[in-house]
N, C-alpha and C. Protein backbone atom coordinates (compact mmCIF):
# COMPACT_ATOMS: atom_id res chain seq x y z
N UNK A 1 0.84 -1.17 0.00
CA UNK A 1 0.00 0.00 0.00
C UNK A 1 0.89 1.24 0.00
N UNK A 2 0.37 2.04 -0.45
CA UNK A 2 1.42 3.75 -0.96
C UNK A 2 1.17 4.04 0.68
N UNK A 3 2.10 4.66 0.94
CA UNK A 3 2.29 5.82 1.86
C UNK A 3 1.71 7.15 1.77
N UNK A 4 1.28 7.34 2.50
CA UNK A 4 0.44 8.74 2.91
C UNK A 4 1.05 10.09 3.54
N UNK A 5 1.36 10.55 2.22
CA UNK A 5 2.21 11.90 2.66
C UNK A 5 1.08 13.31 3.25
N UNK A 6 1.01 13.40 4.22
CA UNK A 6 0.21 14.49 4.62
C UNK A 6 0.74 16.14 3.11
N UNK A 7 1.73 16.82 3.22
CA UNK A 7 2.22 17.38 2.93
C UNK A 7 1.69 17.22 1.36
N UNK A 8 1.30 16.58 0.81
CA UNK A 8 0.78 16.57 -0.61
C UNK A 8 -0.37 17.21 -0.64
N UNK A 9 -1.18 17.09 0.21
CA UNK A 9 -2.38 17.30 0.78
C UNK A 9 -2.46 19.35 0.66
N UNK A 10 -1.34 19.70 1.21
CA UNK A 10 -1.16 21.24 1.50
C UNK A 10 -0.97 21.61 -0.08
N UNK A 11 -0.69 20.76 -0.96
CA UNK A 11 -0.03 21.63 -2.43
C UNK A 11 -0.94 21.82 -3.71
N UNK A 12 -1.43 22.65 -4.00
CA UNK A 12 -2.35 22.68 -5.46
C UNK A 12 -2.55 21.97 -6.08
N UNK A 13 -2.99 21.37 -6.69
CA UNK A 13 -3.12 20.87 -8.07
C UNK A 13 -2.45 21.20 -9.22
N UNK A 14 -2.22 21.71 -10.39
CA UNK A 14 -1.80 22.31 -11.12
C UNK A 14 -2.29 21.96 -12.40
N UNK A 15 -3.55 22.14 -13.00
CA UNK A 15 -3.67 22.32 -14.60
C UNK A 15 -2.51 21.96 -15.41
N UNK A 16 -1.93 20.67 -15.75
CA UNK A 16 -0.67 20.72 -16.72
C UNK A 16 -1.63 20.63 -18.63
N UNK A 17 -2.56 21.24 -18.57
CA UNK A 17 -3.05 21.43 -20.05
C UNK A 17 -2.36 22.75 -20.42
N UNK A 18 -2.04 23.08 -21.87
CA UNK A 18 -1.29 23.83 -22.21
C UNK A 18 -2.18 25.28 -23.19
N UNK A 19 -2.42 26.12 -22.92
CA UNK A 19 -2.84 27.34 -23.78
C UNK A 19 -3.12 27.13 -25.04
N UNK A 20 -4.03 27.10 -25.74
CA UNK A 20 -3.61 27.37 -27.26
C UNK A 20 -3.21 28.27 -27.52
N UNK A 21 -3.91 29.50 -27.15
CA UNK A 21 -3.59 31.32 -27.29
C UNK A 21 -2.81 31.76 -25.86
N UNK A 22 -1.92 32.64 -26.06
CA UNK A 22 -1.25 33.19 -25.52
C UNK A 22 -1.91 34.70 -25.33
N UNK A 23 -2.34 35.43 -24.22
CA UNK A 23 -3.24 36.16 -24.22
C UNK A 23 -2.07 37.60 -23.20
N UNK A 24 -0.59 37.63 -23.62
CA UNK A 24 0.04 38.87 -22.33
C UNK A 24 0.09 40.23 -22.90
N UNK A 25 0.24 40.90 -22.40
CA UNK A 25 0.33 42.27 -22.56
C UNK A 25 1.63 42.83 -23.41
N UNK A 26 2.44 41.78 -23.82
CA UNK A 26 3.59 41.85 -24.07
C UNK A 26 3.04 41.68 -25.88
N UNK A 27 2.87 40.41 -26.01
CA UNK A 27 2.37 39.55 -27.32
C UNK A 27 1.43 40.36 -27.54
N UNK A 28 0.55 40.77 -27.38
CA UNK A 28 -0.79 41.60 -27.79
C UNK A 28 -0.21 43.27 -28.25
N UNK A 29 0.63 43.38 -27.78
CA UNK A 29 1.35 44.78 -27.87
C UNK A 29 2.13 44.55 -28.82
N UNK A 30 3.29 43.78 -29.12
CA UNK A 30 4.00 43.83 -29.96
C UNK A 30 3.45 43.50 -31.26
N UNK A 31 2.49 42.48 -31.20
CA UNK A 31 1.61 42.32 -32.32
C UNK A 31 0.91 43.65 -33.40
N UNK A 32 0.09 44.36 -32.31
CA UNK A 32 -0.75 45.57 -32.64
C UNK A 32 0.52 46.41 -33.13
N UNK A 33 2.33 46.41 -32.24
CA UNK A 33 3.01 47.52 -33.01
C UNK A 33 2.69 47.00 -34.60
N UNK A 34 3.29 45.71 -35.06
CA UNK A 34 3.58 45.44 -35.88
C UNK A 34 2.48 45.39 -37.44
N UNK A 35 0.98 45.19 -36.84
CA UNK A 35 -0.37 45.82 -37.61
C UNK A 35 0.17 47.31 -37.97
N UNK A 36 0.23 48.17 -36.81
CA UNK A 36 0.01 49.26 -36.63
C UNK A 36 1.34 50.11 -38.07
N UNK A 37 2.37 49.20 -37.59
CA UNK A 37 3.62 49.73 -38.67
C UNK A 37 3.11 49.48 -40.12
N UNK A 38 2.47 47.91 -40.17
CA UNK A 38 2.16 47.83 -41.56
C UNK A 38 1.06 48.70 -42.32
N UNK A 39 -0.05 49.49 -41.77
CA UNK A 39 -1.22 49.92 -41.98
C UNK A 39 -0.58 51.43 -42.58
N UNK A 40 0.72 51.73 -41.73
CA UNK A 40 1.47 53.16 -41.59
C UNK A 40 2.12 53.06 -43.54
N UNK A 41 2.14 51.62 -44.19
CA UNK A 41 3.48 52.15 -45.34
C UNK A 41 2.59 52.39 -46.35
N UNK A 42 3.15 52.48 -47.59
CA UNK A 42 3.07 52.70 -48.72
C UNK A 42 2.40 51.93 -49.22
N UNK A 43 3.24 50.38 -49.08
CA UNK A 43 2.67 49.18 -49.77
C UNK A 43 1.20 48.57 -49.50
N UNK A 44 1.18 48.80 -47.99
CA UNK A 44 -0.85 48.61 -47.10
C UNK A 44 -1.49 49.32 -48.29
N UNK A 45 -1.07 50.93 -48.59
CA UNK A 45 -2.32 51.71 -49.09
C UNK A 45 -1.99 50.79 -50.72
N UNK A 46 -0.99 50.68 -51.17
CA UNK A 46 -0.92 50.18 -52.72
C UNK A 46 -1.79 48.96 -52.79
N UNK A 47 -1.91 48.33 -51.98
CA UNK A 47 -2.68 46.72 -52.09
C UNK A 47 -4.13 46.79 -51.99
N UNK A 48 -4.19 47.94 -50.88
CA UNK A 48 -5.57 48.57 -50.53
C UNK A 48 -6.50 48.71 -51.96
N UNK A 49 -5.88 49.48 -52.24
CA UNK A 49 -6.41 50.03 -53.75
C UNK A 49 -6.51 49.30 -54.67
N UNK A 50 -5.37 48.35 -55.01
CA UNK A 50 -5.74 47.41 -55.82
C UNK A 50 -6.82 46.49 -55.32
N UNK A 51 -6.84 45.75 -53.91
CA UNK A 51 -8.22 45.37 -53.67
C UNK A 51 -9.09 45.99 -54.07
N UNK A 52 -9.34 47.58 -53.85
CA UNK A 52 -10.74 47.97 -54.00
C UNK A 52 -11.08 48.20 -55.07
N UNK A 53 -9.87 48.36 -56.26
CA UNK A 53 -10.44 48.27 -57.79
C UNK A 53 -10.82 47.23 -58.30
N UNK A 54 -9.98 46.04 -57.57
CA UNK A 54 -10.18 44.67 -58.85
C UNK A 54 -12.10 44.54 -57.85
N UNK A 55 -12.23 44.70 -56.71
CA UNK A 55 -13.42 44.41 -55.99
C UNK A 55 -14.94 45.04 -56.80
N UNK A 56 -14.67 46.20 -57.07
CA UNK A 56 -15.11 47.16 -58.06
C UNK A 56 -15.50 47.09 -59.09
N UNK A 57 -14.68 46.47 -59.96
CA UNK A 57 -14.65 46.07 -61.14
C UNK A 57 -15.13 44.89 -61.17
N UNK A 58 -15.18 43.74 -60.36
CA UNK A 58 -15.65 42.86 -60.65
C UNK A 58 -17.40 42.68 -60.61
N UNK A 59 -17.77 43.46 -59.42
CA UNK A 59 -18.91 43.86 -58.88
C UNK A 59 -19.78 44.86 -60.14
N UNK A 60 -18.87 45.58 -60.47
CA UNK A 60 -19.65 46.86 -61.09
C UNK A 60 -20.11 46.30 -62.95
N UNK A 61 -18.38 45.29 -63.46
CA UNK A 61 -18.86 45.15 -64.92
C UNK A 61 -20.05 43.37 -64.81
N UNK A 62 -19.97 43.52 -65.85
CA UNK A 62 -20.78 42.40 -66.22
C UNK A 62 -19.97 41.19 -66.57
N UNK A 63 -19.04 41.08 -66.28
CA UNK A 63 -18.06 39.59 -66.39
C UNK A 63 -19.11 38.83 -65.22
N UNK A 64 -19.42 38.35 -64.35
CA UNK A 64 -19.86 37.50 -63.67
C UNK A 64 -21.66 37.54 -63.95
N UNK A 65 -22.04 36.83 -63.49
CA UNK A 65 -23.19 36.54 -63.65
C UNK A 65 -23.68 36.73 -62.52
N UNK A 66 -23.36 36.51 -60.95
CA UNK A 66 -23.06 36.38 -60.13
C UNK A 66 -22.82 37.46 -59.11
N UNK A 67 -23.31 38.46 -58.79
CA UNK A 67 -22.52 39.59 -58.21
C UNK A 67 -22.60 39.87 -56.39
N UNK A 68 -21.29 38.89 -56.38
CA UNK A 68 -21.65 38.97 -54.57
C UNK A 68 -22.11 40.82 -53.55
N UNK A 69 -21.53 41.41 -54.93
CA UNK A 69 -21.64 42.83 -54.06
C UNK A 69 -22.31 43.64 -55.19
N UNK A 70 -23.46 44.01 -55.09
CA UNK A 70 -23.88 44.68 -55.88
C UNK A 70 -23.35 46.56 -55.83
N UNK A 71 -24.02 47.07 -56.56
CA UNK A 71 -23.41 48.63 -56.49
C UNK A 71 -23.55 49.88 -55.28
N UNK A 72 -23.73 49.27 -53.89
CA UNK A 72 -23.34 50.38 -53.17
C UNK A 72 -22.42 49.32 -52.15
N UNK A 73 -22.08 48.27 -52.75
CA UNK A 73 -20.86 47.64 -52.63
C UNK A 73 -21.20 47.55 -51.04
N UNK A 74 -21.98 47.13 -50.34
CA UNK A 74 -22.30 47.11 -48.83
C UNK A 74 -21.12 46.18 -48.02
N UNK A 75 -20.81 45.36 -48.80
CA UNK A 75 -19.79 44.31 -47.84
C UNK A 75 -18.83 44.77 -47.73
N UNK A 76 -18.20 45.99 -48.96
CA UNK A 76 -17.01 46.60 -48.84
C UNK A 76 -16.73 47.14 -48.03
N UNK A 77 -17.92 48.26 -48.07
CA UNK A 77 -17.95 48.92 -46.62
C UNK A 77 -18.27 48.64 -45.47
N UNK A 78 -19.00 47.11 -45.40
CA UNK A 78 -18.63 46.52 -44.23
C UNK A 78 -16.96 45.70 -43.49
N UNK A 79 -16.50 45.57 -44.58
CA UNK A 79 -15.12 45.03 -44.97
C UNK A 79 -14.21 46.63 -44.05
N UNK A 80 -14.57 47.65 -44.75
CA UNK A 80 -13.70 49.10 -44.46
C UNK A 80 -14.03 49.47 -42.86
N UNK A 81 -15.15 49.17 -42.38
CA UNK A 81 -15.95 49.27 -41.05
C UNK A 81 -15.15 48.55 -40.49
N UNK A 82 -15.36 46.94 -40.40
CA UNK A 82 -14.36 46.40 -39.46
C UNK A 82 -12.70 46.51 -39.11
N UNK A 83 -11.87 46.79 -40.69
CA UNK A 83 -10.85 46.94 -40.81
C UNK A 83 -10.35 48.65 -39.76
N UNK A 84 -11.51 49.22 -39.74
CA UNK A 84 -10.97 50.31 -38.91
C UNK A 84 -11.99 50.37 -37.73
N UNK A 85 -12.77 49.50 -36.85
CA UNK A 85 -12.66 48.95 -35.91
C UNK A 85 -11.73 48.27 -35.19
N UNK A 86 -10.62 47.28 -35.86
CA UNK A 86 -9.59 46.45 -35.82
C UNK A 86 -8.51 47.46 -35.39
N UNK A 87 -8.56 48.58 -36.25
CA UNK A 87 -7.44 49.29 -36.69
C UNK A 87 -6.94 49.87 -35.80
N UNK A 88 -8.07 50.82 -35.16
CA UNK A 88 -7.76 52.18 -34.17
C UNK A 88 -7.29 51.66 -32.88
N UNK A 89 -7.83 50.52 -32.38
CA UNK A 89 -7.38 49.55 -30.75
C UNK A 89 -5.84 49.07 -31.08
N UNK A 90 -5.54 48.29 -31.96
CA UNK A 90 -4.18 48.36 -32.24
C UNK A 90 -3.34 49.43 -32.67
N UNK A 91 -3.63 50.60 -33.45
CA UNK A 91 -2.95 51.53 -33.66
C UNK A 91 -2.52 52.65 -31.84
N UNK A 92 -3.50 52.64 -31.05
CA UNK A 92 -3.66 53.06 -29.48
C UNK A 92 -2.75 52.62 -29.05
N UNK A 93 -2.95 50.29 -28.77
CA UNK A 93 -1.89 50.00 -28.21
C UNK A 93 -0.43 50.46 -28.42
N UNK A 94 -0.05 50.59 -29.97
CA UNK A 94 1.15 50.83 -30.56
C UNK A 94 1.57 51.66 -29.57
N UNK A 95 0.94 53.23 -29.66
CA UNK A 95 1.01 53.95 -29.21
C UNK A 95 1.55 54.19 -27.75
N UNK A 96 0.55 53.28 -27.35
CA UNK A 96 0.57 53.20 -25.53
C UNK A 96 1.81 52.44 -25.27
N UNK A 97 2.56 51.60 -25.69
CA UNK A 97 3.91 51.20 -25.44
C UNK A 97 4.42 52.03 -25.82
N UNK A 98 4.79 52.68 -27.35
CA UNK A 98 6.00 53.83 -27.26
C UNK A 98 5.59 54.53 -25.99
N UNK A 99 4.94 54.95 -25.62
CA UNK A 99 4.57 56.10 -24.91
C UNK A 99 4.97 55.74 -23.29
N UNK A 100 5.30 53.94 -23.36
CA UNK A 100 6.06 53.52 -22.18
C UNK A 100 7.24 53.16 -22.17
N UNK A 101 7.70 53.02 -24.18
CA UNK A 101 9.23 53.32 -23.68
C UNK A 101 9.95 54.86 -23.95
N UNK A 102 9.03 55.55 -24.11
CA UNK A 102 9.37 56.85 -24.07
C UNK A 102 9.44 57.59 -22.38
N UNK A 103 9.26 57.32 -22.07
CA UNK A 103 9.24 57.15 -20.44
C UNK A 103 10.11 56.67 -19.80
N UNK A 104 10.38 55.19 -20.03
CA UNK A 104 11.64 54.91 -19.24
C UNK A 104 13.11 55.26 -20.42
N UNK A 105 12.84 55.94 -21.31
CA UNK A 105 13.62 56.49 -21.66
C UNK A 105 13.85 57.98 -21.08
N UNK A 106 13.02 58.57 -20.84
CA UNK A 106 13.16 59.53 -20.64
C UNK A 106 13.60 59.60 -19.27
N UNK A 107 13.27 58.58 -18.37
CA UNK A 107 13.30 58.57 -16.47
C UNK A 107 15.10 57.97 -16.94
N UNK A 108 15.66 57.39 -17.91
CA UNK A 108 17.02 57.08 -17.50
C UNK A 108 17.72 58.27 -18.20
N UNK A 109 17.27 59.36 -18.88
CA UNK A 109 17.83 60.46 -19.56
C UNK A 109 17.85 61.05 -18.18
N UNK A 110 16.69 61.39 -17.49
CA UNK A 110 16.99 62.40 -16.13
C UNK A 110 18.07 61.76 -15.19
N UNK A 111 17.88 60.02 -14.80
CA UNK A 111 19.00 60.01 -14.19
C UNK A 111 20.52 60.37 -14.89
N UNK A 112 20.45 60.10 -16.37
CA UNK A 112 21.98 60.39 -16.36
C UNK A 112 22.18 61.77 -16.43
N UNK A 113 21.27 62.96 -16.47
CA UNK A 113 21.00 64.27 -16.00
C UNK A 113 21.83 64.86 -15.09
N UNK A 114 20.94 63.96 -14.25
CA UNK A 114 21.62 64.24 -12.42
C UNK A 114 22.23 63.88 -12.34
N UNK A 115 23.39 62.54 -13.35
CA UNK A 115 24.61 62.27 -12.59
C UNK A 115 25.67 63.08 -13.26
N UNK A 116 25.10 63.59 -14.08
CA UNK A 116 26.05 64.44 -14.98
C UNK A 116 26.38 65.95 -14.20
N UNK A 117 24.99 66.33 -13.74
CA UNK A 117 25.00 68.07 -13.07
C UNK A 117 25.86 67.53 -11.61
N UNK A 118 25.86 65.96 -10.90
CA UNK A 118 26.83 66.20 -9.80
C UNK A 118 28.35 66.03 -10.03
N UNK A 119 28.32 65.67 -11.10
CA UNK A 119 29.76 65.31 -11.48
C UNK A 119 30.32 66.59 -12.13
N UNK A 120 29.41 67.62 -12.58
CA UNK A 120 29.84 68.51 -13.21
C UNK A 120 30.32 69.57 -11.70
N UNK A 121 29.20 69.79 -10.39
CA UNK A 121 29.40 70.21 -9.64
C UNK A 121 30.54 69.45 -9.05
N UNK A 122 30.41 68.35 -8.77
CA UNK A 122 32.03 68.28 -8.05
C UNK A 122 33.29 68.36 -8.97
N UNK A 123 33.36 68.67 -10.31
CA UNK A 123 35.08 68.86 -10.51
C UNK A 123 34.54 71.01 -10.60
N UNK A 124 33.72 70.77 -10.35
CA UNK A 124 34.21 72.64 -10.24
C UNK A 124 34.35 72.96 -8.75
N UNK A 125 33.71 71.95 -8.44
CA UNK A 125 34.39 72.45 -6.31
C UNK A 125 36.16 72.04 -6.27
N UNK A 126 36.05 71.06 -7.17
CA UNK A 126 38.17 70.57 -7.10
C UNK A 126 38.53 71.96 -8.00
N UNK A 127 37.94 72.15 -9.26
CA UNK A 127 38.78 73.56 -9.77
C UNK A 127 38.90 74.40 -9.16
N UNK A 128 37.87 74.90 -7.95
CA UNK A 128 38.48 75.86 -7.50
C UNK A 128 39.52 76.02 -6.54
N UNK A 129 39.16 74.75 -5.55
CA UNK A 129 40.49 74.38 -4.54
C UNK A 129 41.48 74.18 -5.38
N UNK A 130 41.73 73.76 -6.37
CA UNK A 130 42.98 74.19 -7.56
C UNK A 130 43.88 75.11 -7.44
N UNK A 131 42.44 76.09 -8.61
CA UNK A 131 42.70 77.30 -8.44
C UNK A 131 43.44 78.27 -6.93
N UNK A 132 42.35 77.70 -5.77
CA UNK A 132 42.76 78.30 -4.41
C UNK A 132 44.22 77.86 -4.06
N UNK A 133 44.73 77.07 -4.28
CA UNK A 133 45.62 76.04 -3.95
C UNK A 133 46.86 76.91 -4.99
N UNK A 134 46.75 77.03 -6.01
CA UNK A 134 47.53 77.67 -6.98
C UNK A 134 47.92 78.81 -6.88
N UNK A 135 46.80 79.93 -6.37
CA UNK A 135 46.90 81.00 -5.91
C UNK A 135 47.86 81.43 -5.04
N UNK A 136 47.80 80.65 -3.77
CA UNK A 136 48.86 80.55 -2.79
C UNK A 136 50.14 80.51 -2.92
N UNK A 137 50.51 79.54 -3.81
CA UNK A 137 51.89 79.19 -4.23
C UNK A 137 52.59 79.86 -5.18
N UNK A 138 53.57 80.75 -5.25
CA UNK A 138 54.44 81.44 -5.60
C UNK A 138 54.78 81.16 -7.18
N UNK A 139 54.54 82.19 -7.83
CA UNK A 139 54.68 81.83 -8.97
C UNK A 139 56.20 82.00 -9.68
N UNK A 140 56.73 81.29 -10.35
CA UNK A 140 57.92 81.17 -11.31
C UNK A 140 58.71 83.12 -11.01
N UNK A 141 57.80 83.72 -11.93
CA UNK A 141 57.96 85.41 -12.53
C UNK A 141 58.23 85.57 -11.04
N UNK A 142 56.60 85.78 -10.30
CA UNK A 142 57.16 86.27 -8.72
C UNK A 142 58.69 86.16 -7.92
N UNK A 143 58.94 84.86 -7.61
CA UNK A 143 60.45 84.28 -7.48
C UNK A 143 60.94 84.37 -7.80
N UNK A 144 61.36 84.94 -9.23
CA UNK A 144 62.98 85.51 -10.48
C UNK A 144 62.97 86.93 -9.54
N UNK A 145 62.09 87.28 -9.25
CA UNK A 145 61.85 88.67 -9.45
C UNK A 145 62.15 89.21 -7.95
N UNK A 146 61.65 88.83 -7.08
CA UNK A 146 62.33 88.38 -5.96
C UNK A 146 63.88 88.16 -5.19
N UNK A 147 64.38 87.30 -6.37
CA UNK A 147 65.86 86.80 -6.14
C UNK A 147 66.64 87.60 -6.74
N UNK A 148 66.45 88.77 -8.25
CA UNK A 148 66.71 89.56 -8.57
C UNK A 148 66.87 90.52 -7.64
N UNK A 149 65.92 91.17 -6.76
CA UNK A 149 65.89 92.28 -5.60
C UNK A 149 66.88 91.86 -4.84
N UNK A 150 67.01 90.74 -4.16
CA UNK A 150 67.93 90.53 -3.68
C UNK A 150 69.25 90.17 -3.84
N UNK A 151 69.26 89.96 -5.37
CA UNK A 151 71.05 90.15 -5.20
C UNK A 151 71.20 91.60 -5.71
N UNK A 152 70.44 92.72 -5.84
CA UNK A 152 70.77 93.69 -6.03
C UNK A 152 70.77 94.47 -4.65
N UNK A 153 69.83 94.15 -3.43
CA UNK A 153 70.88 94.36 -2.25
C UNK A 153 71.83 93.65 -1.95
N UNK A 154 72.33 92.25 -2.02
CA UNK A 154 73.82 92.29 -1.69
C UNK A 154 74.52 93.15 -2.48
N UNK A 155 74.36 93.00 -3.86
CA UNK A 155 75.61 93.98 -4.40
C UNK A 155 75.53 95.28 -3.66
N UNK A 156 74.49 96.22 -3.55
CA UNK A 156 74.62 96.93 -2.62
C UNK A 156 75.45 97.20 -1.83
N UNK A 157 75.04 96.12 -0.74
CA UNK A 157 76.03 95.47 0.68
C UNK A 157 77.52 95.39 0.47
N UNK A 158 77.54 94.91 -0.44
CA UNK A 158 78.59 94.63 -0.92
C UNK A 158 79.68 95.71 -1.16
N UNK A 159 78.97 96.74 -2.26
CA UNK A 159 79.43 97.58 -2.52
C UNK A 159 80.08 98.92 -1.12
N UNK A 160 78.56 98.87 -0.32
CA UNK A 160 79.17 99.69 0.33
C UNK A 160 80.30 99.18 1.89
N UNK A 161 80.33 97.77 1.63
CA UNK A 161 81.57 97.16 2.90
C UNK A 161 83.06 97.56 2.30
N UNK A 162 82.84 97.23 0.45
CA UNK A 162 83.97 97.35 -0.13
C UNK A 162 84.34 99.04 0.27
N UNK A 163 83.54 100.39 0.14
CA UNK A 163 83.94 101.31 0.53
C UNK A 163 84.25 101.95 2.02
N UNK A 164 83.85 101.29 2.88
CA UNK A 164 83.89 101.11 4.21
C UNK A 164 85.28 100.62 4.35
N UNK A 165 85.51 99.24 3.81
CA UNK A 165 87.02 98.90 3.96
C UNK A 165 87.95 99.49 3.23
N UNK A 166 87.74 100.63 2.30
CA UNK A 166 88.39 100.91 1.39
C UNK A 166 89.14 101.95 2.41
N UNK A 167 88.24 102.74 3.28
CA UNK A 167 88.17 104.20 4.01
C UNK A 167 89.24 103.56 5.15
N UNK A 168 88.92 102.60 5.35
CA UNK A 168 89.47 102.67 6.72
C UNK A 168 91.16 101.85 6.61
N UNK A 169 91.57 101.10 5.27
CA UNK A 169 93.00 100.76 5.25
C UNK A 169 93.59 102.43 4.69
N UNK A 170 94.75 102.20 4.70
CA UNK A 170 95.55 103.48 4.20
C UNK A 170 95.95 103.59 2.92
N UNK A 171 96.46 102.19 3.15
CA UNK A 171 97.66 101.75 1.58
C UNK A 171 96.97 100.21 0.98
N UNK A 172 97.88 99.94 0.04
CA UNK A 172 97.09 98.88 -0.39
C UNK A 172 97.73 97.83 0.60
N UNK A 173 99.12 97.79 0.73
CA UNK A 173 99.40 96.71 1.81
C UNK A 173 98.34 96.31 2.89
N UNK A 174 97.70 96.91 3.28
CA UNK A 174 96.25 96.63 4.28
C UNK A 174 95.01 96.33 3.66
N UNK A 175 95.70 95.76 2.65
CA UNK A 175 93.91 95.35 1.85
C UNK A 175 94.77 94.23 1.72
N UNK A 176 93.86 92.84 2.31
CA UNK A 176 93.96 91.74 2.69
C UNK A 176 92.83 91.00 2.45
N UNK A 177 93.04 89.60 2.68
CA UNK A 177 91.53 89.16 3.08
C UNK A 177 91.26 88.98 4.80
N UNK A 178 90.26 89.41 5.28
CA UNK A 178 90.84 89.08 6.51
C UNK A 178 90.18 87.84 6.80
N UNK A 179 90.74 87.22 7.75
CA UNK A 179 90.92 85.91 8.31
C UNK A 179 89.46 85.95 9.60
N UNK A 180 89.58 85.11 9.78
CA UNK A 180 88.70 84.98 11.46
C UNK A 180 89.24 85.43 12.48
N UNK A 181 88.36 86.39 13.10
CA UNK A 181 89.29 87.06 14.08
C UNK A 181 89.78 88.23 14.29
N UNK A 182 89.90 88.50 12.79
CA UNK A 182 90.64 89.50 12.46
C UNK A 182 89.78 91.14 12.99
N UNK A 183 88.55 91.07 12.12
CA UNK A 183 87.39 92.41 12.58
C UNK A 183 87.60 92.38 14.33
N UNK A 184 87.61 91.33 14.86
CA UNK A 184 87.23 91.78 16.30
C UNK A 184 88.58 92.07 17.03
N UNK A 185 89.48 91.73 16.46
CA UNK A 185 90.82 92.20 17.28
C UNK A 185 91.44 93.76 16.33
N UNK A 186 90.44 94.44 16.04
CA UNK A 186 90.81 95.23 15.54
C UNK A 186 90.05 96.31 16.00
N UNK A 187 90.50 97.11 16.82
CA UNK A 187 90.27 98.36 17.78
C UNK A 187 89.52 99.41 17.01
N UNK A 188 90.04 99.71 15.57
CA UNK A 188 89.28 101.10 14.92
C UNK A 188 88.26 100.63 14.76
N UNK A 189 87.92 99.71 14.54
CA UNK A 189 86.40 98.92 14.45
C UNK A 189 85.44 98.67 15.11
């Protein structure tokens, strides 16, 4: 005898029969785009017309004996009735999907928007600490210009120790270099 699983008991059933029609929002949509594109060309209206002449013509001359449509052609325009009954619900759907991927096109255009305006805001907060940063630091010109001033006071300095020492030896024999020592053991000084 089988065993008696409680736990089978808790689980659904499951319908394993299979769909004939496929009825999603997906398939029904992509379908209607694809009506909707063909109804849109050239070739729909070229075929159109040739239907409705050879329809016309067959109806209107006297080749048949037979005339399924007589002359206010009622089936045609029952034919034109349904075809744009058919028409306008699928031409909508078309619609109503672009109009949802125009949307999440548009919701990932704003995000890359906003990641663009923060990325744009943060390298102009680094340019300016750059800039600030650059400012500070001494430029090339500044520093020539600088080191220039100052060897034009040593020469200065220079100039006037050389006349200072010039004043105070007598002869040239007292123009020396002097040594260490020398300035401070020297009394006129």
């Amino acid at each position: 005898m089988a065993e008696y699983i409680r736990s089978d008991l808790g689980t659904p059933v499951y319908s394993r029969r299979r769909k004939f029609l496929r009825f999603d929002d997906d398939t029904v949509g992509a379908g209607a785009e694809k009506v909707a594109r063909f109804f849109g060309t050239g070739q729909y209206l070229m075929w159109q017309t040739v239907m409705v002449i050879v329809w016309i013509a067959l109806n209107a001359g006297g080749w048949f004996i037979w005339k399924w449509d007589p002359y206010p052609f009622i089936l045609l325009n029952l034919a034109f009735s349904t075809q744009a009954a058919y028409a306008a619900p699928l031409i909508l759907l078309a619609q109503n999907r672009q109009e949802d991927r125009d949307k999440v096109t548009l919701s990932a255009d704003r995000r890359r928007a906003e990641e663009t305006k923060a990325d744009t805001e943060f390298l102009a907060r680094e340019l300016a600490a750059v800039r600030l940063a650059v400012g500070e630091m001494v430029s090339r010109d500044y520093l020539r210009h600088e080191l220039e001033d100052l060897r034009g006071l040593l020469e200065r300095l220079e100039a006037k120790l050389d006349d200072v020492s010039a004043d105070v030896n007598d002869s040239a024999a007292d123009l020396y270099e002097p040594i260490q020592g020398d300035l401070a053991e020297d009394p006129d000084r």
